[in-house]
Protein backbone atom coordinates (compact mmCIF):
# COMPACT_ATOMS: atom_id res chain seq x y z
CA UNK A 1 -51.62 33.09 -11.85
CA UNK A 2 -50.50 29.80 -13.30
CA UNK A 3 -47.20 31.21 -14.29
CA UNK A 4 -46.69 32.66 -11.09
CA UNK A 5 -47.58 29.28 -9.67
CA UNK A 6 -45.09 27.58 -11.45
CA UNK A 7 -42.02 29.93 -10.89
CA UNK A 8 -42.81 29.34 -6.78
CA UNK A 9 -42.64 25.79 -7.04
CA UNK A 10 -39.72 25.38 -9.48
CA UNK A 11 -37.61 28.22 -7.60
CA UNK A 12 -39.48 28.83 -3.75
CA UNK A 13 -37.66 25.68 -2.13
CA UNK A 14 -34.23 26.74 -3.24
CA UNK A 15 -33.74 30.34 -2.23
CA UNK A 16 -32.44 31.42 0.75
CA UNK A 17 -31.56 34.52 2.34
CA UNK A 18 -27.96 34.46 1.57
CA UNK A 19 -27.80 38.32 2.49
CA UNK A 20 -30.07 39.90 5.23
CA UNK A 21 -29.65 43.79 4.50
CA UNK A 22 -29.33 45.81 1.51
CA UNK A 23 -28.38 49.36 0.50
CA UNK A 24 -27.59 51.72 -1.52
CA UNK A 25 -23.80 52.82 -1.15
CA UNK A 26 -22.24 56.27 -3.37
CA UNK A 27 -18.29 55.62 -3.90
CA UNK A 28 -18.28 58.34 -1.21
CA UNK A 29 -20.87 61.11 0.29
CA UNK A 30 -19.43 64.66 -0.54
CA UNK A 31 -19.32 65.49 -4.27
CA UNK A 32 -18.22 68.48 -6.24
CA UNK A 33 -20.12 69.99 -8.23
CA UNK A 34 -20.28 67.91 -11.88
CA UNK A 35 -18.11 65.15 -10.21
CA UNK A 36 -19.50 61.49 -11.39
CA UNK A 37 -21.37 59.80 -8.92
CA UNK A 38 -21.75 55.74 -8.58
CA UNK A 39 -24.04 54.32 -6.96
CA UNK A 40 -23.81 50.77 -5.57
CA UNK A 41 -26.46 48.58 -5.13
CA UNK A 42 -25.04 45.86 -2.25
CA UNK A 43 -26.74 42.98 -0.26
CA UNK A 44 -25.33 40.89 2.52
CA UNK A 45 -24.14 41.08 6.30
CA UNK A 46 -22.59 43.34 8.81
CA UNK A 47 -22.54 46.36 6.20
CA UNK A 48 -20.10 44.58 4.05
CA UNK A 49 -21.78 44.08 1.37
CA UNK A 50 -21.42 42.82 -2.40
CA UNK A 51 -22.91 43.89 -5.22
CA UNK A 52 -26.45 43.24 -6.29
CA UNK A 53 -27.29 40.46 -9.11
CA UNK A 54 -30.22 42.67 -10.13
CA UNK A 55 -30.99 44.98 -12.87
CA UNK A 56 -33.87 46.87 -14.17
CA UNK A 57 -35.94 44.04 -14.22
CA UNK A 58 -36.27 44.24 -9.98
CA UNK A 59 -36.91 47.77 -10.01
CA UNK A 60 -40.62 49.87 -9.25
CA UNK A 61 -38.93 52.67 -8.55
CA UNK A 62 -35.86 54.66 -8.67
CA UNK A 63 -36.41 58.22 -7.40
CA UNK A 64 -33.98 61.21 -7.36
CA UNK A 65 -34.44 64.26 -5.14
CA UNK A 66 -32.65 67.46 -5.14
CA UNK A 67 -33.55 71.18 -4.74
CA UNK A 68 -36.86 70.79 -4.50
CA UNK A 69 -37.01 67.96 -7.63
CA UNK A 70 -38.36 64.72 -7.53
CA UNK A 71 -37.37 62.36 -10.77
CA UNK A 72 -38.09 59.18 -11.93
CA UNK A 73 -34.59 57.68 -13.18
CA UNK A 74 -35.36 55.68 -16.23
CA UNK A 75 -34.59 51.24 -16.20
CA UNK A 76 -32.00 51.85 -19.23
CA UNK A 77 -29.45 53.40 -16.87
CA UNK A 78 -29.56 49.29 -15.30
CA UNK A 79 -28.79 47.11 -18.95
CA UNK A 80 -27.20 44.64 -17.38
CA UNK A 81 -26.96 42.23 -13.99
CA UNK A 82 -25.40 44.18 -10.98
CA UNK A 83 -24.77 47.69 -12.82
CA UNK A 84 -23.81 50.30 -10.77
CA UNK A 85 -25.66 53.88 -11.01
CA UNK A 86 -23.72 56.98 -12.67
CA UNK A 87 -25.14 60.11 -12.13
CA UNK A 88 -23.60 63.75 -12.44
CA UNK A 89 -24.77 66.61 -10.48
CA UNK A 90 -24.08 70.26 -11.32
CA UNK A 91 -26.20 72.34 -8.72
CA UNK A 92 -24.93 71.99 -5.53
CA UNK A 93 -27.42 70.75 -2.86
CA UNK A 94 -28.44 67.82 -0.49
CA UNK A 95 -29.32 65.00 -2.70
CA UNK A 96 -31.46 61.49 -2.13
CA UNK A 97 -31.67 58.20 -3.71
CA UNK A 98 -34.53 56.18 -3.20
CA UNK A 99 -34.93 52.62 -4.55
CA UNK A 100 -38.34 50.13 -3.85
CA UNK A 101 -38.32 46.99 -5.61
CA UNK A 102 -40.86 44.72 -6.86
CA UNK A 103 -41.78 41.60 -4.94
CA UNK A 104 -39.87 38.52 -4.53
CA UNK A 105 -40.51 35.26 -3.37
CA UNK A 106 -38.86 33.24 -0.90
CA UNK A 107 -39.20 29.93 0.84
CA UNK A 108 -37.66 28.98 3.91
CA UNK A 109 -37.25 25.96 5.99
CA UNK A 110 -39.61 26.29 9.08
CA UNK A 111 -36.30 26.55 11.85
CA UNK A 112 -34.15 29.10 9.23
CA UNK A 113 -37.13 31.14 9.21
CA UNK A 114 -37.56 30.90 12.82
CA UNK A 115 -34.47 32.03 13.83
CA UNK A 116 -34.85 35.17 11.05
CA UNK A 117 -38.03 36.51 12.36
CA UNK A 118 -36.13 36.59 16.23
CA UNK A 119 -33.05 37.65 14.56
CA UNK A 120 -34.95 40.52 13.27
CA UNK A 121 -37.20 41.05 16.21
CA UNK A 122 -40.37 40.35 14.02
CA UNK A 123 -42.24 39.41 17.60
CA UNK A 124 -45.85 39.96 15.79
CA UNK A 125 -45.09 36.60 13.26
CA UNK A 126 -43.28 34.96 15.69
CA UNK A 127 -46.92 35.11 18.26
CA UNK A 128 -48.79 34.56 15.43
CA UNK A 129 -46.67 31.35 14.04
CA UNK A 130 -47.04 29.97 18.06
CA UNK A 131 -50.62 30.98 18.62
CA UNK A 132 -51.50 29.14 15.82
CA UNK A 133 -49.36 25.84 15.46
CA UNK A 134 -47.20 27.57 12.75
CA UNK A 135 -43.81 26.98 14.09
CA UNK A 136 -43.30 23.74 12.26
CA UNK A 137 -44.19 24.88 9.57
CA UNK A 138 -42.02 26.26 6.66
CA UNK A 139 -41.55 30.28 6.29
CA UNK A 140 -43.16 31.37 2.38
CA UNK A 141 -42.98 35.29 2.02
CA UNK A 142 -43.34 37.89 -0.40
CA UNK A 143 -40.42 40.96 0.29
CA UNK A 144 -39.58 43.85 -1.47
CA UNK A 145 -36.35 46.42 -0.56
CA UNK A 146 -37.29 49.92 0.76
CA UNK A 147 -34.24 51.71 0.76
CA UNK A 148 -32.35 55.40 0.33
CA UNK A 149 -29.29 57.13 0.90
CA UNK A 150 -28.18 60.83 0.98
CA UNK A 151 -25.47 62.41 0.24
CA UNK A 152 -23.73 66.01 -0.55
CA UNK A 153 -22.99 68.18 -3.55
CA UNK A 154 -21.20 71.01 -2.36
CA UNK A 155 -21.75 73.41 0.46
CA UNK A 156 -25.52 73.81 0.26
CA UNK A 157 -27.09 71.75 2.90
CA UNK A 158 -31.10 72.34 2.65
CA UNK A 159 -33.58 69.91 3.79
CA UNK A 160 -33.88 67.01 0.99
CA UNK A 161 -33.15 64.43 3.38
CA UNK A 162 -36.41 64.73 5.36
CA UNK A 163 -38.45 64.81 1.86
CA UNK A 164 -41.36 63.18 2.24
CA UNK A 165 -40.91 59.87 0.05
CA UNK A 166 -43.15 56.94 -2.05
CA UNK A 167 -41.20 54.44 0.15
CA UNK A 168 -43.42 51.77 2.06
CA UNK A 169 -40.93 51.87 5.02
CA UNK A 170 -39.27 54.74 5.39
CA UNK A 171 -36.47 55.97 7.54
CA UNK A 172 -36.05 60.01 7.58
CA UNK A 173 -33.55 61.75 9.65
CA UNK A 174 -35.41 64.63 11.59
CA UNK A 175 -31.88 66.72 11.67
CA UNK A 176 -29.64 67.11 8.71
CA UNK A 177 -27.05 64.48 8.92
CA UNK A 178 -24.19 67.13 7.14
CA UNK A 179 -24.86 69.85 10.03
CA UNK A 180 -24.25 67.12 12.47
CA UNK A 181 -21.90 67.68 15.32
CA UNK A 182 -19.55 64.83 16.78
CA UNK A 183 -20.95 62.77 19.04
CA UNK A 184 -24.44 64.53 19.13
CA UNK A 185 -27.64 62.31 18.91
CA UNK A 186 -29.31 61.94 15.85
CA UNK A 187 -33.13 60.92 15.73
CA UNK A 188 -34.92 59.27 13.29
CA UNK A 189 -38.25 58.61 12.48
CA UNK A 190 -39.94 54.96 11.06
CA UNK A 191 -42.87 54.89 8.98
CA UNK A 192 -44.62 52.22 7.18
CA UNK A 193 -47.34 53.22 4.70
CA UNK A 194 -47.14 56.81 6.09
CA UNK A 195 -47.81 56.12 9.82
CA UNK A 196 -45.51 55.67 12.60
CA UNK A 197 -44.24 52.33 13.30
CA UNK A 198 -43.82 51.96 16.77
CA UNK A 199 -42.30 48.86 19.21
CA UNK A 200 -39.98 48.00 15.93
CA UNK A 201 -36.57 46.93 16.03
CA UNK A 202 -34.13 48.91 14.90
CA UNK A 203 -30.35 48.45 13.32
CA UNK A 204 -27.68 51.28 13.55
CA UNK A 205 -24.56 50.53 11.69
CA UNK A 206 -21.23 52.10 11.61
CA UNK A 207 -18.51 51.49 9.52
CA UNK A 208 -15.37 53.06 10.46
CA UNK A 209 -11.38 52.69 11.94
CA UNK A 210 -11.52 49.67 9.63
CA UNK A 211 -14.74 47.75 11.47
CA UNK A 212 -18.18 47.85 12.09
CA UNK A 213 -20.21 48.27 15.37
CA UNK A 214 -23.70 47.19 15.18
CA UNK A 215 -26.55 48.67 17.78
CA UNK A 216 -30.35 47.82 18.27
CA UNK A 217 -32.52 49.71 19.46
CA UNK A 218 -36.40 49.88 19.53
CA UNK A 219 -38.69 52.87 18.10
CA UNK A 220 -40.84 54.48 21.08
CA UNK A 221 -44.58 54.64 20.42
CA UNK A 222 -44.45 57.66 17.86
CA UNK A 223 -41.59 55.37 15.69
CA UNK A 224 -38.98 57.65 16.99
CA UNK A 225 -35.50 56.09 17.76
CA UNK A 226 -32.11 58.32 18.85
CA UNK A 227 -28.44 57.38 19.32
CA UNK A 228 -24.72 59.35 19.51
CA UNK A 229 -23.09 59.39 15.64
CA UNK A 230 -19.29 60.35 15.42
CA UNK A 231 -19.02 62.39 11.86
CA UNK A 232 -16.38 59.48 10.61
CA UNK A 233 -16.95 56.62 8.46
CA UNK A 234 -20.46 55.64 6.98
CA UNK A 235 -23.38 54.63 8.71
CA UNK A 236 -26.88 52.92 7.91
CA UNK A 237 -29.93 52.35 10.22
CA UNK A 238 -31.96 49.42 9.00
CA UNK A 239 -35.49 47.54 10.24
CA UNK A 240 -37.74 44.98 8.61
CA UNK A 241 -41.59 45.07 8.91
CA UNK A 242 -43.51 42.01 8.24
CA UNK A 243 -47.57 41.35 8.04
CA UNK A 244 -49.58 38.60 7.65
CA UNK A 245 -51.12 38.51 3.97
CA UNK A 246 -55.32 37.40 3.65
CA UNK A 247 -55.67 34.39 2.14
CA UNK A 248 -57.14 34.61 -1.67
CA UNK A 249 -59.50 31.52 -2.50
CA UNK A 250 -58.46 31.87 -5.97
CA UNK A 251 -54.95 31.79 -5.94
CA UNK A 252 -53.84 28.28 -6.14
CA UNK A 253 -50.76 28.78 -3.65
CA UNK A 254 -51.13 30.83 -0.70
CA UNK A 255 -48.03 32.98 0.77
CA UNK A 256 -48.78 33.68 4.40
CA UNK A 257 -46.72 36.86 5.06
CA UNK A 258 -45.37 40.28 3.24
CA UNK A 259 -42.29 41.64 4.45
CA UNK A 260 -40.91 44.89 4.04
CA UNK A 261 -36.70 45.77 4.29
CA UNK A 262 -35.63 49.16 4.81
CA UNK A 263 -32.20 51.11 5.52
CA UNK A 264 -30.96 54.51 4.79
CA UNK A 265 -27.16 55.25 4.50
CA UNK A 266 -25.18 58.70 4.44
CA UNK A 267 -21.58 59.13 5.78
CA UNK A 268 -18.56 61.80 5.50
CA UNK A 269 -16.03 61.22 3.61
């Protein structure tokens, strides 16, 4: 705990959130079979990202799913700061990355953090900051990155994207995004820790024709949320879910709150 200790106080009051989302990006979504595929790791705003500054050290878990497989993808494939994923797949299929990373610690200034938790429509901290004088008070989290994307290898479309996943907050598309029609609605389902998350805001981004349109929407009470996608582009729907954290009498620093960033990408092209 001491070591811990120390790292929060000689790096908590310097971070910042310099980049709000993060996701997994493949150099494109429809592979042949064999073809190489990378794998970007990218963090900042308005799904135009740049590439991570992590490596295996940030990783608990790095899951592959195809045809029925789930594997474990081992830290060496990440030697270095901001490596990129290669992978090569020769049975053609739906495929899914998912990453969760370990916890991180950040410390923000009580009005930055303010304006994040409406940014992100995290109403639950903000009442609970109010309700209990909090508001003046500096934001001191723990977060951790919940993310996946799917993509194609060759004509066989079966139903890996809805796999069931280890992912604390998950997004899972409840049609297959590569049988999609123009301009249909898609509908996707939240969970956090394998229930519904309901009342939660929700990002839809789409990146195509050279910009990006942003939408939020809220989940309904079963953590459902819908909306029209054009088959063009790449797209990501995001959400962060925060809770407040007990308070341990025998830590020596207490973090108030645990938050909780997910997104899942696919596109066509």
């Amino acid at each position: 705990m001491k070591s811990l200790v120390l790292s929060l106080l000689l790096t908590g009051a310097l971070i910042v959130l310099s980049g709000h989302e993060f996701w997994l990006l493949p150099d494109k979504f429809m592979y042949h079979r064999g073809e190489e595929i990378n794998i970007s790791f990218l963090v900042g705003e308005n799904f135009e990202g740049e590439n991570w500054s992590g490596d295996s050290s940030k990783i608990n878990k790095l899951l592959y799913y195809y045809g029925g497989v789930k594997d474990e993808l081992p830290r060496k494939l990440f030697p270095g700061k901001g490596d990129t994923l290669h992978l090569r797949q020769y049975d053609e299929g739906t495929n899914m990355l998912t990453y969760n990373s370990f916890n991180a610690f950040i410390k923000m200034e009580a009005g930055k953090f303010n304006e994040y938790l409406t940014e992100d429509g995290l109403t639950d901290a903000i009442n609970y900051r109010t309700e209990h004088n909090e508001t003046d008070s500096a934001g001191r989290e723990f977060y951790q990155r919940s993310v996946k994307t799917i993509f194609q290898v060759g004509n066989v479309k079966d139903e890996t994207y809805k796999q069931p996943t280890s992912l604390p907050l998950d997004i899972i598309p409840l049609s297959h995004p590569y049988r999609h029609m123009t301009g249909a609605e898609m509908s996707f389902k939240i969970l956090f820790q394998n229930s519904p998350l309901p009342n939660t805001m929700i990002k839809i981004w789409h990146h195509g024709k050279n910009r990006v349109v942003t939408t939020v929407l809220t989940t309904d009470e079963n953590g459902l949320v819908k909306f029209p996608v054009e088959t063009n582009g790449r797209w990501m729907v995001s959400c962060v879910k925060m809770v407040r954290l007990d308070r341990n009498e025998n830590s020596e620093i207490y973090i108030p709150w645990q938050s909780y960033w997910g997104s899942c990408t696919w596109g066509y092209y």
